[in-house]
C-alpha atoms as a PDB file:
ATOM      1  CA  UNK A   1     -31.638 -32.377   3.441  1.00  0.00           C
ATOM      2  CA  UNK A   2     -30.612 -35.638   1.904  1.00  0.00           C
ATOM      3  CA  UNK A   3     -27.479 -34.263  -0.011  1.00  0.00           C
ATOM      4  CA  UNK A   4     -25.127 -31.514   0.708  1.00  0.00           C
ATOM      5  CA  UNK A   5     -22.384 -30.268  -1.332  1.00  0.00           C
ATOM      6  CA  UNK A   6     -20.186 -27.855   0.204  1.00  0.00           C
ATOM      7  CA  UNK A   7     -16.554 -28.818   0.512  1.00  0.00           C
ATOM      8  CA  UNK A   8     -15.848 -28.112  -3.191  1.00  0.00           C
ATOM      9  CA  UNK A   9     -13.127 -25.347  -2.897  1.00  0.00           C
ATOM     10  CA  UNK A  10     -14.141 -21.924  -4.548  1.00  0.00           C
ATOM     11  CA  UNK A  11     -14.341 -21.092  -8.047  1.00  0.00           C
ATOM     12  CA  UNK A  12     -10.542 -19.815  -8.639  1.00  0.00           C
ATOM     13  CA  UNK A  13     -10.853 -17.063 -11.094  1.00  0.00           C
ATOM     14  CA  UNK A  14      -7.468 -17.102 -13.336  1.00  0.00           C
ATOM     15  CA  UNK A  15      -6.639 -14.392 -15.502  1.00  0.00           C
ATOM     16  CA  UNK A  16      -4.007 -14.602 -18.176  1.00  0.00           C
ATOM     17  CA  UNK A  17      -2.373 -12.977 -20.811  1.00  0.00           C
ATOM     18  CA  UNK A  18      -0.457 -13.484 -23.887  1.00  0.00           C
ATOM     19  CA  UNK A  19       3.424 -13.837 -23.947  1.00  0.00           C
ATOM     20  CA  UNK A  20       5.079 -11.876 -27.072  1.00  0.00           C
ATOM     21  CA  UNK A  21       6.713 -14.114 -29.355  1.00  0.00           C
ATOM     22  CA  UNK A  22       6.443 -17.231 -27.046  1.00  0.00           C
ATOM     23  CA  UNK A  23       4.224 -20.036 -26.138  1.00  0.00           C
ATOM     24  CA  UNK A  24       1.832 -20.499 -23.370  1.00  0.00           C
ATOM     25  CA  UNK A  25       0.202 -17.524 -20.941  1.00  0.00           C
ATOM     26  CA  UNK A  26       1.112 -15.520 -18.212  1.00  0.00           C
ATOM     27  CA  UNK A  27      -0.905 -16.016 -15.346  1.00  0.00           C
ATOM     28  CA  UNK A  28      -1.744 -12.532 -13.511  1.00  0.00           C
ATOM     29  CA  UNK A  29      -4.132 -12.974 -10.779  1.00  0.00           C
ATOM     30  CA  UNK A  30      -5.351 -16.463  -9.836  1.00  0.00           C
ATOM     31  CA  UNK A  31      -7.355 -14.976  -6.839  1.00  0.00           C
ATOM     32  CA  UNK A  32     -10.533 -17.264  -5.107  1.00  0.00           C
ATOM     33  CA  UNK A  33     -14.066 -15.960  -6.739  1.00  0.00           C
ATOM     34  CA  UNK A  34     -17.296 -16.917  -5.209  1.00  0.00           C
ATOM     35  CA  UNK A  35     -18.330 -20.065  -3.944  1.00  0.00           C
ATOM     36  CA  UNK A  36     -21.444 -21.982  -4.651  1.00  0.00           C
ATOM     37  CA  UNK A  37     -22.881 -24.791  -2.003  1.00  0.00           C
ATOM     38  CA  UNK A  38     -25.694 -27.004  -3.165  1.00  0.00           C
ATOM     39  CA  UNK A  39     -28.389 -28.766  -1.149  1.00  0.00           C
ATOM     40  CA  UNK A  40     -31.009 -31.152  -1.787  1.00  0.00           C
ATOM     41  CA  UNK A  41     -34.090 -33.061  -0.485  1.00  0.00           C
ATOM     42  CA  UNK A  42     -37.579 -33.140   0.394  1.00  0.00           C
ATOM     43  CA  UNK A  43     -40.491 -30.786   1.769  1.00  0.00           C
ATOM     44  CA  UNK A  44     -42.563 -32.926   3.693  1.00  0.00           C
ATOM     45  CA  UNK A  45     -45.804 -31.939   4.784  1.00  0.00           C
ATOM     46  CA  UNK A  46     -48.511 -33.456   6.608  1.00  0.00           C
ATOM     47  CA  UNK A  47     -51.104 -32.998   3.702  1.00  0.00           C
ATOM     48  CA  UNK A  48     -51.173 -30.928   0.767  1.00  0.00           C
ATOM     49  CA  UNK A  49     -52.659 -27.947   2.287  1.00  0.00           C
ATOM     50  CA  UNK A  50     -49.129 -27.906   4.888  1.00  0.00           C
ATOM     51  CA  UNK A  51     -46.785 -28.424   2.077  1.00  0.00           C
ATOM     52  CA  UNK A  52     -48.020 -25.769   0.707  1.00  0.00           C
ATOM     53  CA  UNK A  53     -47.982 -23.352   4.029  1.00  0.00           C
ATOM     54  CA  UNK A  54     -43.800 -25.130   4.521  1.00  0.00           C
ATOM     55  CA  UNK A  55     -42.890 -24.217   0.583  1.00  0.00           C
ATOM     56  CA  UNK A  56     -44.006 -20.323   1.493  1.00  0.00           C
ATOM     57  CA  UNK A  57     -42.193 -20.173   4.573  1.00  0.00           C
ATOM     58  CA  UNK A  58     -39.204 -21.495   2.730  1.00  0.00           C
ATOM     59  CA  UNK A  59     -39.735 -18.593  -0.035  1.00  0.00           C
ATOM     60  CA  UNK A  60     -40.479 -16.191   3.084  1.00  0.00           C
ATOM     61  CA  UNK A  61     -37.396 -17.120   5.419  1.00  0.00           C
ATOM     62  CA  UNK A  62     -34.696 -18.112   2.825  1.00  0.00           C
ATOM     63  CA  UNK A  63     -35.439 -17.590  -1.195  1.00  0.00           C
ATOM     64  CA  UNK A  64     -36.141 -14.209  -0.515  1.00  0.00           C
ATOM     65  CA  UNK A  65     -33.609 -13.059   1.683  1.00  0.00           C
ATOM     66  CA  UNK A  66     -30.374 -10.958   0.182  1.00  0.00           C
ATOM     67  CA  UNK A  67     -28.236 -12.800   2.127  1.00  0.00           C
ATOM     68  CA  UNK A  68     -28.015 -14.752   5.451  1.00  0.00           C
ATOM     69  CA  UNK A  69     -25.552 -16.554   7.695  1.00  0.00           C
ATOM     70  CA  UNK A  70     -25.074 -20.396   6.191  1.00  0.00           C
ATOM     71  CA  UNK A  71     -23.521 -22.675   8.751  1.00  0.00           C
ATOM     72  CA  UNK A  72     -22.886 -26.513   8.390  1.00  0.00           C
ATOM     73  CA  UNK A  73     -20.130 -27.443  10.084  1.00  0.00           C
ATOM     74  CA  UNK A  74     -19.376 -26.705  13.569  1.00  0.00           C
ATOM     75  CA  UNK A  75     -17.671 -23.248  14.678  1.00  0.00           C
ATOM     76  CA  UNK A  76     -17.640 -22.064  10.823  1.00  0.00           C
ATOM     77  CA  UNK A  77     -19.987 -20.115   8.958  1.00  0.00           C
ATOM     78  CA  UNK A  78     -20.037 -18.279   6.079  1.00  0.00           C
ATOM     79  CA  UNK A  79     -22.461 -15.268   4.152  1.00  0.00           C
ATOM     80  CA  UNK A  80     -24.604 -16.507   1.347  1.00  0.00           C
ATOM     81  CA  UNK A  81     -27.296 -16.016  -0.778  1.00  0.00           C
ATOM     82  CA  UNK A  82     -29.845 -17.975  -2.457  1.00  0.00           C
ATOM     83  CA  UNK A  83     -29.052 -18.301  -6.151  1.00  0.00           C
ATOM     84  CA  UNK A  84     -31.587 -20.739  -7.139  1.00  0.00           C
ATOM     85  CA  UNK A  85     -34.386 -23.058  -5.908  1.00  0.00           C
ATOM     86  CA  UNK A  86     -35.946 -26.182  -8.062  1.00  0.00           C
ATOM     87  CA  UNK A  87     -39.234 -27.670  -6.141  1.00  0.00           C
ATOM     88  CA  UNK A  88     -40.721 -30.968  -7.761  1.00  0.00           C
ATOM     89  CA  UNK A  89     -44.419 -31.342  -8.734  1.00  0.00           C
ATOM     90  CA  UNK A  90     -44.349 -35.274  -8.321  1.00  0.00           C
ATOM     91  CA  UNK A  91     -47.838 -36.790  -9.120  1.00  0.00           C
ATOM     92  CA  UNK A  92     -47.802 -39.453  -6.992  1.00  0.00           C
ATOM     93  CA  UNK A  93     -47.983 -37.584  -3.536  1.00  0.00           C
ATOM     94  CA  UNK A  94     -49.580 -34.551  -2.781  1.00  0.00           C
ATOM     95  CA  UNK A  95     -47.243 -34.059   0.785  1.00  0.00           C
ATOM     96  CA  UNK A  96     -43.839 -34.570  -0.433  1.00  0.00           C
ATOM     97  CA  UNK A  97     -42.187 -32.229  -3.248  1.00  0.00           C
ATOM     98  CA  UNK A  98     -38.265 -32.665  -3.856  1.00  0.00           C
ATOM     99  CA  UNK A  99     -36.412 -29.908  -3.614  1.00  0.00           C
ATOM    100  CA  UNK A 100     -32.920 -28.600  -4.873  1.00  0.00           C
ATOM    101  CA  UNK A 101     -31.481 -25.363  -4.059  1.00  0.00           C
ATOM    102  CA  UNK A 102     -27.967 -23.435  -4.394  1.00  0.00           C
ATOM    103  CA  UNK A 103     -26.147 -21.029  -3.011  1.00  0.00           C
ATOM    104  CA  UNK A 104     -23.574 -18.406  -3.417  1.00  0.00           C
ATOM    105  CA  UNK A 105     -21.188 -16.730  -1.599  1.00  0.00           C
ATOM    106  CA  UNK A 106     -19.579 -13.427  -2.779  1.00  0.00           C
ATOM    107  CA  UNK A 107     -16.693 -14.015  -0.278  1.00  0.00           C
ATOM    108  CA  UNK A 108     -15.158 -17.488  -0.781  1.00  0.00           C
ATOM    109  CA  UNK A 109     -14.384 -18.874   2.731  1.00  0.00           C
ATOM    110  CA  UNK A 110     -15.473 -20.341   5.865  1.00  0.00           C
ATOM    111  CA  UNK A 111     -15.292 -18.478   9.160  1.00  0.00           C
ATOM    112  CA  UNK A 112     -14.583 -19.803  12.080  1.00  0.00           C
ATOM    113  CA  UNK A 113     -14.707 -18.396  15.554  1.00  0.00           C
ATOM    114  CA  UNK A 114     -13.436 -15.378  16.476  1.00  0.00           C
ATOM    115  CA  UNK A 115      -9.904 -14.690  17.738  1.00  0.00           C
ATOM    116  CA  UNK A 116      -8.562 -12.672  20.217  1.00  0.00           C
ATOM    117  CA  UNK A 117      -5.211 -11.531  21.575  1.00  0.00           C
ATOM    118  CA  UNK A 118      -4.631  -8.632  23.836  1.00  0.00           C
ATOM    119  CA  UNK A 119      -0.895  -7.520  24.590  1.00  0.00           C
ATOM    120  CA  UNK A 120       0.611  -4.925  27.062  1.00  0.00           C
ATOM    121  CA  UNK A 121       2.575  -2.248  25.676  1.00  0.00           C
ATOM    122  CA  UNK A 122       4.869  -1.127  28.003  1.00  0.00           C
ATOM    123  CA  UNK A 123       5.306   2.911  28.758  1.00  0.00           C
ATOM    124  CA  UNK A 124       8.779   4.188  27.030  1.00  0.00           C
ATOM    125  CA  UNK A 125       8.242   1.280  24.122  1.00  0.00           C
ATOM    126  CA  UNK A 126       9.699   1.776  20.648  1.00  0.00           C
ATOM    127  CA  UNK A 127      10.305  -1.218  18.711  1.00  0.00           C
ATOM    128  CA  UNK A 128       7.638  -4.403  20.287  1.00  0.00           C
ATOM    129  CA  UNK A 129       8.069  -7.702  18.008  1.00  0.00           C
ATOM    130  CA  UNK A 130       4.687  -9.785  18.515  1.00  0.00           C
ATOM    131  CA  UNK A 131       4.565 -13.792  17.851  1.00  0.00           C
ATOM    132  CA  UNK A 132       0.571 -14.187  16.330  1.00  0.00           C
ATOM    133  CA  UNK A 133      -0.222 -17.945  15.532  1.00  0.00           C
ATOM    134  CA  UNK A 134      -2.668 -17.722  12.987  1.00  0.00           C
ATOM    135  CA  UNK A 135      -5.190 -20.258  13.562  1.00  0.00           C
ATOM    136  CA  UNK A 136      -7.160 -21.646   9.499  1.00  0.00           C
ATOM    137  CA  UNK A 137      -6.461 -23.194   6.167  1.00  0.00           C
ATOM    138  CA  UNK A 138      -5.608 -19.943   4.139  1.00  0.00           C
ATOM    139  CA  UNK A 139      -4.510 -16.596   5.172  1.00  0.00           C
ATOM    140  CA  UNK A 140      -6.431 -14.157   7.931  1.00  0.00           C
ATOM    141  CA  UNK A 141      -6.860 -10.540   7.582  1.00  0.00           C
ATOM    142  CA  UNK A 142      -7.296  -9.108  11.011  1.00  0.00           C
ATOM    143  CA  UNK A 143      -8.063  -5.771  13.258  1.00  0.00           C
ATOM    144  CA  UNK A 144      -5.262  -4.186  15.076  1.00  0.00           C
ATOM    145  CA  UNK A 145      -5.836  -1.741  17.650  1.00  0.00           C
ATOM    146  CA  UNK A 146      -3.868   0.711  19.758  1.00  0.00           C
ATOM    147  CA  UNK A 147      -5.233   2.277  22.517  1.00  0.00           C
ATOM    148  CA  UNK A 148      -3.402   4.670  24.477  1.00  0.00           C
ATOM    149  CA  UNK A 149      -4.095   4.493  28.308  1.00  0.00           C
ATOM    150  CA  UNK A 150      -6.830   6.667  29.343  1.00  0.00           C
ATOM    151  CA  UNK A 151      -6.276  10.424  30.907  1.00  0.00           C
ATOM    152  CA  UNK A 152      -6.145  13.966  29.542  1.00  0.00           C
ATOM    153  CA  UNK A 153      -3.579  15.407  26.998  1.00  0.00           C
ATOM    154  CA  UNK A 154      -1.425  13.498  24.428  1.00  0.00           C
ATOM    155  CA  UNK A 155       0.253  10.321  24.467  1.00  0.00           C
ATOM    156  CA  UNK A 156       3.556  11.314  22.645  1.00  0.00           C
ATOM    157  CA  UNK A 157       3.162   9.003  20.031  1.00  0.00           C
ATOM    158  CA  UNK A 158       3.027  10.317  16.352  1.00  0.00           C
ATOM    159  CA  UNK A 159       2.953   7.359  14.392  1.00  0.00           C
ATOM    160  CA  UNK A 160       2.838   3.779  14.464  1.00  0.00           C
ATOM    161  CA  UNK A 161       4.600   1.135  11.949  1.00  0.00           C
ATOM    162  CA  UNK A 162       3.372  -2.634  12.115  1.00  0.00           C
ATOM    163  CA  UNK A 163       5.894  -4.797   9.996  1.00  0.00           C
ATOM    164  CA  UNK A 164       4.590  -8.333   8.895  1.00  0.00           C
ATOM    165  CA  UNK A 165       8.025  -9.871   9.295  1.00  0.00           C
ATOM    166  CA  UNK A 166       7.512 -12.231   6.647  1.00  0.00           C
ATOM    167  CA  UNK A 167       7.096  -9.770   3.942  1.00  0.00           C
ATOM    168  CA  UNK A 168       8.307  -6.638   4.960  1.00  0.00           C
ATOM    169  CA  UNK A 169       5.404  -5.177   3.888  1.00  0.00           C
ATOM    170  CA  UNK A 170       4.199  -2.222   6.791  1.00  0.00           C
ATOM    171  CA  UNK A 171       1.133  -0.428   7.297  1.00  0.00           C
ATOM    172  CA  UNK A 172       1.701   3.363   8.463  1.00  0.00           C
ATOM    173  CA  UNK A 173      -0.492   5.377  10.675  1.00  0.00           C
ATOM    174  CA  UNK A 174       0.887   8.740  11.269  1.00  0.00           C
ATOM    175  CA  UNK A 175      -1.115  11.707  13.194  1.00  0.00           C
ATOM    176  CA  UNK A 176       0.327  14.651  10.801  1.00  0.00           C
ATOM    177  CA  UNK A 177       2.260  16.211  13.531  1.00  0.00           C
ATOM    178  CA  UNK A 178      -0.624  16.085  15.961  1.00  0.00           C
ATOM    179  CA  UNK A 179       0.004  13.151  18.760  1.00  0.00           C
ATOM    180  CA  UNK A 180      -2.714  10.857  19.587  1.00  0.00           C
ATOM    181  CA  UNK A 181      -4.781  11.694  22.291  1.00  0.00           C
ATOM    182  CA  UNK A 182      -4.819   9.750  25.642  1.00  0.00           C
ATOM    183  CA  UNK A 183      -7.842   7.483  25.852  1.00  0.00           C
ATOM    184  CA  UNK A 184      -7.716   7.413  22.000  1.00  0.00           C
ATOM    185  CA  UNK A 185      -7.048   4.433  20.022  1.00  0.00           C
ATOM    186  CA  UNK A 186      -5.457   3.792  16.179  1.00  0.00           C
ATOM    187  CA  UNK A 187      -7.652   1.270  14.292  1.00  0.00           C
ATOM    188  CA  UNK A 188      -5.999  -0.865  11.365  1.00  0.00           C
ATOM    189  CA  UNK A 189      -8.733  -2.968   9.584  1.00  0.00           C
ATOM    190  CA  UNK A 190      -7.119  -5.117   7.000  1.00  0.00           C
ATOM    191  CA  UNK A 191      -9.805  -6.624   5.871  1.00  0.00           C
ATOM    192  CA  UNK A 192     -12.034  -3.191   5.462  1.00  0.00           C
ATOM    193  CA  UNK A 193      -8.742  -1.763   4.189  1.00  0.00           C
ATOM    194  CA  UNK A 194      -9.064   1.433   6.670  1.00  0.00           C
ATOM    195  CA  UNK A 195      -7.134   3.381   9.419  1.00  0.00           C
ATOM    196  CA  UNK A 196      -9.235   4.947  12.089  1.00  0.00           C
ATOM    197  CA  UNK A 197      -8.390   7.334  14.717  1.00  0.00           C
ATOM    198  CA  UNK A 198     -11.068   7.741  17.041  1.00  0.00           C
ATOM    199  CA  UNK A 199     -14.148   7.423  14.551  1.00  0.00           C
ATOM    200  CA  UNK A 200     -12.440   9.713  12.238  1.00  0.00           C
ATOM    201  CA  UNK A 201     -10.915   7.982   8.920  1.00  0.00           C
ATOM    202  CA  UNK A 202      -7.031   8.387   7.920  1.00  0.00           C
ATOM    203  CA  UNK A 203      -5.095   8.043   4.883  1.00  0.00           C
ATOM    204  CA  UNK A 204      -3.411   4.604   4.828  1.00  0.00           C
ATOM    205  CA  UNK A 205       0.258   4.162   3.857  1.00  0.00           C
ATOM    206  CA  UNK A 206       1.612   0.847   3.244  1.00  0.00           C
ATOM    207  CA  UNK A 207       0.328  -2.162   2.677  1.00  0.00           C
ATOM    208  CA  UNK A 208      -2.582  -4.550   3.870  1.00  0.00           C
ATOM    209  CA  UNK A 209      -0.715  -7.326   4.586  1.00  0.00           C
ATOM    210  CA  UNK A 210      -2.102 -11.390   4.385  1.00  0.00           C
ATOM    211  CA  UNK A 211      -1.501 -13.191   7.613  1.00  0.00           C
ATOM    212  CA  UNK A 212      -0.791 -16.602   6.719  1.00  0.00           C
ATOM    213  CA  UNK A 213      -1.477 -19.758   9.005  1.00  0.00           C
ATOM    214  CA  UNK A 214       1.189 -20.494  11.660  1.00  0.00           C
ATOM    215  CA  UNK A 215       3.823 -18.350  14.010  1.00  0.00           C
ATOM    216  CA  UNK A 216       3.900 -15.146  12.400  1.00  0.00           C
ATOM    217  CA  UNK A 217       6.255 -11.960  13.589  1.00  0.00           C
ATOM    218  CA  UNK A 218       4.822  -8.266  13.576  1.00  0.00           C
ATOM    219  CA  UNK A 219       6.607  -5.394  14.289  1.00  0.00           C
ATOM    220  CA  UNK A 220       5.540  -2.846  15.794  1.00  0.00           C
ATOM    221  CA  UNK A 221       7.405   0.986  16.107  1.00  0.00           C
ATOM    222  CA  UNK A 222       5.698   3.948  17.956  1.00  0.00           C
ATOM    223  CA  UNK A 223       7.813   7.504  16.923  1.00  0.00           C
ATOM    224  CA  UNK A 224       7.371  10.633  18.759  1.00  0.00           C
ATOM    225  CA  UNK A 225       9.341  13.643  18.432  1.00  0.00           C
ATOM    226  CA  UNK A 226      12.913  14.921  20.123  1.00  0.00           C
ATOM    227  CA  UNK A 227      12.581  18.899  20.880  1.00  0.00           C
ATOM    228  CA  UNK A 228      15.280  21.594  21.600  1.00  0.00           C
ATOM    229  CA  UNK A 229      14.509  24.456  23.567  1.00  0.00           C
ATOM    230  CA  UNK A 230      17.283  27.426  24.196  1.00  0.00           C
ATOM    231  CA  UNK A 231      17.107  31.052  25.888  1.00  0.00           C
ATOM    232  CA  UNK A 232      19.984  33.364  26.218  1.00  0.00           C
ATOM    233  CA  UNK A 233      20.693  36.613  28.236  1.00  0.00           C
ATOM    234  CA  UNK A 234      23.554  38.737  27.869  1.00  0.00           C
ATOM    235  CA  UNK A 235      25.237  41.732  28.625  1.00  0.00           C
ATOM    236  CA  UNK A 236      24.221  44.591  30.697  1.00  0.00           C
ATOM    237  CA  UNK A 237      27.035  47.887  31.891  1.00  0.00           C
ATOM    238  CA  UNK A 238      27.266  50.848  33.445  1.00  0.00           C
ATOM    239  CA  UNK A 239      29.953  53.122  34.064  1.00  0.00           C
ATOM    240  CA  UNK A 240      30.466  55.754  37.097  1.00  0.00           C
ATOM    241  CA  UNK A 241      32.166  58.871  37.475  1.00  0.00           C
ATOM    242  CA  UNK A 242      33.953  59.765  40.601  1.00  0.00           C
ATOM    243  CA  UNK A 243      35.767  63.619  41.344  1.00  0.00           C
ATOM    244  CA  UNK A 244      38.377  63.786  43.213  1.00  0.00           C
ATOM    245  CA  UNK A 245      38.196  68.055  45.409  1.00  0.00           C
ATOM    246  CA  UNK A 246      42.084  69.161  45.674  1.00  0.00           C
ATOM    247  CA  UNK A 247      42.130  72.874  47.754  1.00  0.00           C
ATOM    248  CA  UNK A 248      45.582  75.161  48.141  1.00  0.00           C
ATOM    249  CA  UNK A 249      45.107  78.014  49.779  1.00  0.00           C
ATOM    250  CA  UNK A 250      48.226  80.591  50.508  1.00  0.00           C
ATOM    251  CA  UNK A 251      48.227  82.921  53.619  1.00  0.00           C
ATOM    252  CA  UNK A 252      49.848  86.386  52.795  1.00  0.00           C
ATOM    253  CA  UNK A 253      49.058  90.007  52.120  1.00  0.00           C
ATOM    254  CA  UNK A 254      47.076  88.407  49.466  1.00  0.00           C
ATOM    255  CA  UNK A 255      44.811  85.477  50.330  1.00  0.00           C
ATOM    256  CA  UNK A 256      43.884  83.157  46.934  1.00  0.00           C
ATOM    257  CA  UNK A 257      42.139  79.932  46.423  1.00  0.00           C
ATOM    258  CA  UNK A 258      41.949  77.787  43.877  1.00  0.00           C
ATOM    259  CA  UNK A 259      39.738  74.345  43.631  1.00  0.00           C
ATOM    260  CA  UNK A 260      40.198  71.950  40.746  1.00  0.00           C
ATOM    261  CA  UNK A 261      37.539  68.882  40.436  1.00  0.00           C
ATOM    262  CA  UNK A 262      39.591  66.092  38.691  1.00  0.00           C
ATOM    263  CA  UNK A 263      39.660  62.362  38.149  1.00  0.00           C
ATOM    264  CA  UNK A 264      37.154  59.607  36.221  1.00  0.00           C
ATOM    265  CA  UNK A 265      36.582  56.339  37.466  1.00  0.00           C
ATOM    266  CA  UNK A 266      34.846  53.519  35.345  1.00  0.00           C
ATOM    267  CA  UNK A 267      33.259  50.498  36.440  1.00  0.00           C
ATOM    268  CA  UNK A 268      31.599  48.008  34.002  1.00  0.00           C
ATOM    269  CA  UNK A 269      29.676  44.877  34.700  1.00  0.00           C
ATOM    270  CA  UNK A 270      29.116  42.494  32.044  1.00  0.00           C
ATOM    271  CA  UNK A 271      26.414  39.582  32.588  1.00  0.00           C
ATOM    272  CA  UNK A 272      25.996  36.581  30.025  1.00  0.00           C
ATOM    273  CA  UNK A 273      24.063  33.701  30.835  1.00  0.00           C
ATOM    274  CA  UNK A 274      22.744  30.919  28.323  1.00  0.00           C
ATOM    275  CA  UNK A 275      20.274  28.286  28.694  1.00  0.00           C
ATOM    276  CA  UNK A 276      20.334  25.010  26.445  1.00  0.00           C
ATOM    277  CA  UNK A 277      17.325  22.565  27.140  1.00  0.00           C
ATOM    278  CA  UNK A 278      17.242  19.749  25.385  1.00  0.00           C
ATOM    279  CA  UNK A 279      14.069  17.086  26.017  1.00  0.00           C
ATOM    280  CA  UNK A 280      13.318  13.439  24.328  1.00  0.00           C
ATOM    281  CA  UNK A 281       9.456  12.350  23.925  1.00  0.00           C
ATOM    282  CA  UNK A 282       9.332   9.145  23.999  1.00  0.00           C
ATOM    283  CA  UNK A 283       7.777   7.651  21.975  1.00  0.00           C
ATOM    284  CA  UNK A 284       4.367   5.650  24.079  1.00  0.00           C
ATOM    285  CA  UNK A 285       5.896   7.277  27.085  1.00  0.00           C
ATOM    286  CA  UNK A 286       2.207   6.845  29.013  1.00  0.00           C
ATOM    287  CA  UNK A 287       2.031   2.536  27.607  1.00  0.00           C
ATOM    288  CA  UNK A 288      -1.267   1.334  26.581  1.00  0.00           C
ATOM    289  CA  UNK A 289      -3.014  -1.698  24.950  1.00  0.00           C
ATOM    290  CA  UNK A 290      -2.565  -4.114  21.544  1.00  0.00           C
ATOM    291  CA  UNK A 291      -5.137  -6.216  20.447  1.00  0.00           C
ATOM    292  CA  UNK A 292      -5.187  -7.961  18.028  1.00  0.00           C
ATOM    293  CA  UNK A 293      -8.875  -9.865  16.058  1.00  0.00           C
ATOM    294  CA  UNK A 294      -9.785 -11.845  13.756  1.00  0.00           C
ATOM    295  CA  UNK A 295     -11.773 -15.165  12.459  1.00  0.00           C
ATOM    296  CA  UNK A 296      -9.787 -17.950  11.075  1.00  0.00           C
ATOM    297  CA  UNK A 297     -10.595 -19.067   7.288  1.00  0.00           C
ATOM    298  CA  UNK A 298     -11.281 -22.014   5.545  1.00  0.00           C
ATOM    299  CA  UNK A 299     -11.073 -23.627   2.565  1.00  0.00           C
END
């Protein structure tokens, strides 16, 4: 290729409205449309017979194609497809043909190589604030993932919060009750706009934040739960009865008896005992993993 034009920044799609009884517009979404990079040159062939074999395997490995991976400068890349292709019938040559062709990409920037960060979380953690340098010219949309260390049972943690400090906008992930399994893992995809747990999809609340370029804070919370457990025993009795055997007995002419059974004695015993339990879950009490991907952009 002779010419390549490529560093023209995106078509900027601008929509406005009308102000009510005053001039000019309001301006309501000025977001990046699609991109078009344009190439031109020559298809060289040895005779006319090869041009003609190159200028199908250009229609067979390019024009064709729904899309394909376009990469010009170094480390940066970017999907397109082939919008248009204008080959030459030039009289004078029968193994040369110019050639111009264009292309379009649905999502606006460059990509460059993909980042990775991978933090620690410590067991027992409940608020973690996390410095991410965002490498690019405009703002990154990356994967965060929690993975809970690996073993059987839960992991005590309930829900997550990650807090783009600049904003204040969070994105929620909470299990419904149900703590996430150890050797699970909460997926955030901001650029898919999805929460996974495991392979199954949850329902997002918050917001997908835009990481900008440069030293960015996120803040992460893990909740679990704090439980009360109680148990109480009380009160048995009993009561005895003694007698008491008195005997008189007179000696005479006339020999009587008499026996009288008297006399109650009560004993009670009285037992109350109470048990008060009262347990914290901490939050990521088992620790686990943070990491954090994504691919720079470019304008």
């Amino acid at each position: 290729m002779s010419e390549i034009t490529y560093r023209t920044i995106p078509v900027r799609d601008l929509v406005m409205e009308a102000i009510t009884r005053k001039p000019g517009k309001k301006l309501i979404s000025h977001e990046f449309a699609e991109r078009r990079i344009k190439m031109a040159g020559f298809i060289l062939g040895t005779d006319e017979t090869d041009l003609t074999t190159k200028i199908d395997a250009l229609h067979s490995n390019i024009t064709r194609k729904e899309s394909g991976i376009l990469s010009i400068d170094a480390n940066r890349s970017i999907e397109a497809t082939v919008a248009s292709v204008a080959i030459g019938d030039p009289h004078y040559a029968q193994n040369i043909v110019p050639m111009d062709i264009e292309f379009v990409a649905t999502q606006p920037f460059y990509m460059g190589t993909q980042q990775t960060v991978t933090i620690a979380i410590p067991a027992n953690t409940i608020t973690q604030t996390i410095t991410l340098t965002v490498s690019g010219s405009v703002f990154a949309e990356p994967t965060i993932i929690y993975s809970a260390v690996a073993g059987t049972g839960e992991s005590n943690v309930q829900r997550i919060d990650i807090e783009y400090d600049p904003t204040g906008e969070t994105l929620t992930w909470s299990g419904g009750g149900d703590p996430l399994d150890l050797g699970s893992y909460v997926k955030f995809d901001y650029n898919s706009q999805i929460i996974l747990e495991g392979a199954a999809e949850i329902e997002p609340s918050g917001v997908y934040s835009r990481f900008e370029p440069g030293a960015r804070d996120i803040i992460l919370t893990f909740q679990g739960t704090t439980t009360s457990t109680s148990s109480t025993t009380t009160s048995t009795s009993s009561t005895s009865t003694s007698t008491t055997q008195t005997t008189t007995s007179t000696s005479s002419t006339t020999t009587s008896s008499s026996t009288t059974f008297s006399g109650t004695t009560s004993t009670s015993r009285s037992t109350s005992t109470t048990t008060s339990t009262t347990t914290t879950i901490y939050p990521g009490a088992a620790g686990g993993t943070l990491e954090i991907i994504y691919r720079p952009r470019y304008l």
